[in-house]
Protein backbone atom coordinates (compact mmCIF):
# COMPACT_ATOMS: atom_id res chain seq x y z
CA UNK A 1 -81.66 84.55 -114.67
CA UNK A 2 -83.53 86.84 -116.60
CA UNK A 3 -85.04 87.22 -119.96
CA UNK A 4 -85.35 89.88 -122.44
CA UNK A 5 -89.30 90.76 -123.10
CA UNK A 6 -87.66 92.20 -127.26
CA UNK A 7 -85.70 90.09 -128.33
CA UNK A 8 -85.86 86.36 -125.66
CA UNK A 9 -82.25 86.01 -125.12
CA UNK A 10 -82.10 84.73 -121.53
CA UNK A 11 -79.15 86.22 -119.14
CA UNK A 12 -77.14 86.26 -115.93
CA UNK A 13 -77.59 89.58 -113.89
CA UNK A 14 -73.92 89.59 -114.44
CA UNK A 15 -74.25 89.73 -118.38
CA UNK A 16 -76.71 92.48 -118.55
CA UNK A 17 -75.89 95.86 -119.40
CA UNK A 18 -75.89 98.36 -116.51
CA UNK A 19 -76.34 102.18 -116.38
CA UNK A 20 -75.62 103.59 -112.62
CA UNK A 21 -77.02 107.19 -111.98
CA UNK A 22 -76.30 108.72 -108.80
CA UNK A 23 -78.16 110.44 -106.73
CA UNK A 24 -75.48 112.07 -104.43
CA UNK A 25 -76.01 110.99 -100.87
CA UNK A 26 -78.18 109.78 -98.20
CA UNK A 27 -77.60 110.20 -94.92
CA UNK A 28 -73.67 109.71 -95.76
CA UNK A 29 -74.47 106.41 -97.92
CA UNK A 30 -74.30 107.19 -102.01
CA UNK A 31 -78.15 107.34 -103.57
CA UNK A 32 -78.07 105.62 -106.39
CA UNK A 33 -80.22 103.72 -109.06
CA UNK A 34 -79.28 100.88 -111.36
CA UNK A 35 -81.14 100.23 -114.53
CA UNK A 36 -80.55 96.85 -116.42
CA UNK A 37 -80.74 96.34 -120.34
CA UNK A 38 -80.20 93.00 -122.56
CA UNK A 39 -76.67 92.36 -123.51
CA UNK A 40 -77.68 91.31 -127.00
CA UNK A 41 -80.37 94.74 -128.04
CA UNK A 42 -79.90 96.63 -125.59
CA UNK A 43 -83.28 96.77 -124.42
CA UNK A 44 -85.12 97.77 -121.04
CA UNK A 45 -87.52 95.15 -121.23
CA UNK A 46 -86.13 92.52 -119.16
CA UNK A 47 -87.79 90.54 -116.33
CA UNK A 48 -87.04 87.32 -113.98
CA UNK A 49 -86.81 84.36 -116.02
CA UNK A 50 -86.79 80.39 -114.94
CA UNK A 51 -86.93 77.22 -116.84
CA UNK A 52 -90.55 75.30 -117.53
CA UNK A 53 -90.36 72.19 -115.61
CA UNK A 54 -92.06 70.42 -118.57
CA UNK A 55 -91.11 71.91 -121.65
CA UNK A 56 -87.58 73.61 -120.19
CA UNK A 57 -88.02 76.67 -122.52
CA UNK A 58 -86.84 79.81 -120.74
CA UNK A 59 -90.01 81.42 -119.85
CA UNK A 60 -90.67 85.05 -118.00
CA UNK A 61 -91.34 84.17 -113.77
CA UNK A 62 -94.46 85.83 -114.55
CA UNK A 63 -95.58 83.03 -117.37
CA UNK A 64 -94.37 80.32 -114.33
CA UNK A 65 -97.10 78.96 -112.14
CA UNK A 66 -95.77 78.36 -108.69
CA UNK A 67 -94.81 74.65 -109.69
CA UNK A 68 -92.55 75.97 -112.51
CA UNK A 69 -95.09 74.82 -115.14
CA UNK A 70 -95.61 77.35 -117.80
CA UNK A 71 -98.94 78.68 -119.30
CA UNK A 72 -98.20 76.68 -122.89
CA UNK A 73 -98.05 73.58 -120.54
CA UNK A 74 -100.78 74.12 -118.81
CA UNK A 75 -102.63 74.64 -121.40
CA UNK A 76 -102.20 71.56 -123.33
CA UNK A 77 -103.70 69.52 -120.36
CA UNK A 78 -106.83 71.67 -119.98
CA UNK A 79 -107.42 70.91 -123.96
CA UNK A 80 -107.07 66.98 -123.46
CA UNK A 81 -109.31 66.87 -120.26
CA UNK A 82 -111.91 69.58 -122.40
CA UNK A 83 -111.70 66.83 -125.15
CA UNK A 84 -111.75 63.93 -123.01
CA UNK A 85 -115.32 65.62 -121.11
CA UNK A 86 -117.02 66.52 -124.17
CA UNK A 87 -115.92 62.70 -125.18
CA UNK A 88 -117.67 61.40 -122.54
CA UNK A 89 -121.00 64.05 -123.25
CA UNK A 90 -121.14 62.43 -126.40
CA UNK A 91 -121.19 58.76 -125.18
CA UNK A 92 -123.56 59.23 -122.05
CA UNK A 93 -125.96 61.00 -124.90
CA UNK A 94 -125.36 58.17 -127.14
CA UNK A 95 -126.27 55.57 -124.17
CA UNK A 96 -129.45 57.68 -123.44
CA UNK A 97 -130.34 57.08 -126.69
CA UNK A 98 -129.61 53.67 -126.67
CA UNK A 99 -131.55 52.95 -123.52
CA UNK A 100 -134.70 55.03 -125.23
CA UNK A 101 -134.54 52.83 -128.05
CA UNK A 102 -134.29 49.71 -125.70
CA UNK A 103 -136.99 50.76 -123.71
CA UNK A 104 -139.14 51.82 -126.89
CA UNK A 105 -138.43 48.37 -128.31
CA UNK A 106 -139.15 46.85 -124.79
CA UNK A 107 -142.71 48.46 -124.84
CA UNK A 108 -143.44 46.76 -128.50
CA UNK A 109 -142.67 43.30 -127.00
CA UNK A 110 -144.88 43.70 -124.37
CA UNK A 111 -147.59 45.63 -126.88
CA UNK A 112 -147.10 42.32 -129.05
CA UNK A 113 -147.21 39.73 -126.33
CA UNK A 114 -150.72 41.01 -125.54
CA UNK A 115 -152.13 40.64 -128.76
CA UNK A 116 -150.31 37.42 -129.19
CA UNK A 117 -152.53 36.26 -125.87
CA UNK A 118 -156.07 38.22 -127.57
């Protein structure tokens, strides 16, 4: 499968457009090159296409990690787990604070319990 880079219409090798120029021969075997272009604009920007495995949008093989997740996917993950860390940042500073505060409040008992006993 394969997807055009202009336009995104996604294709068959058999669909595409193809231009043959020969070369003449090589060593009795005919030299020539093939050059592909989208059936729909007629474009030279085409490359290897596969489905996302999460999404299924047709995505370029180079936008395809090698478990056919692409980079939109992946990102959307990162963000939650980012959000999720800086989450927990907050609460573990929030509990420090809390445990200063206990500990401050600790130190006034015992401060008052000695005066209570002077």
């Amino acid at each position: 499968m394969y997807k055009c880079g202009k336009c995104g219409w996604h294709f068959e090798e058999d669909e595409a457009l193809r231009i043959i120029e020969r070369y003449g021969d090589c060593h009795g075997i005919p030299a020539a090159e093939y050059t592909y272009f989208c059936p729909l604009c007629h474009s030279d920007d085409i490359s290897n296409a596969g489905r996302c495995a999460v999404c299924g949008k047709w995505k370029s093989a180079d936008d395809l990690n090698s478990s056919g997740v692409c980079s939109d996917c992946m990102k959307e993950p990162e963000e939650a787990l980012f959000a999720v860390l800086e989450k927990h940042k907050q609460c573990k500073d929030e509990l420090r604070k809390f445990e200063r505060r206990c500990l401050m409040l600790e130190r006034n008992a015992i401060s008052l319990a000695r005066c209570d006993y002077e």
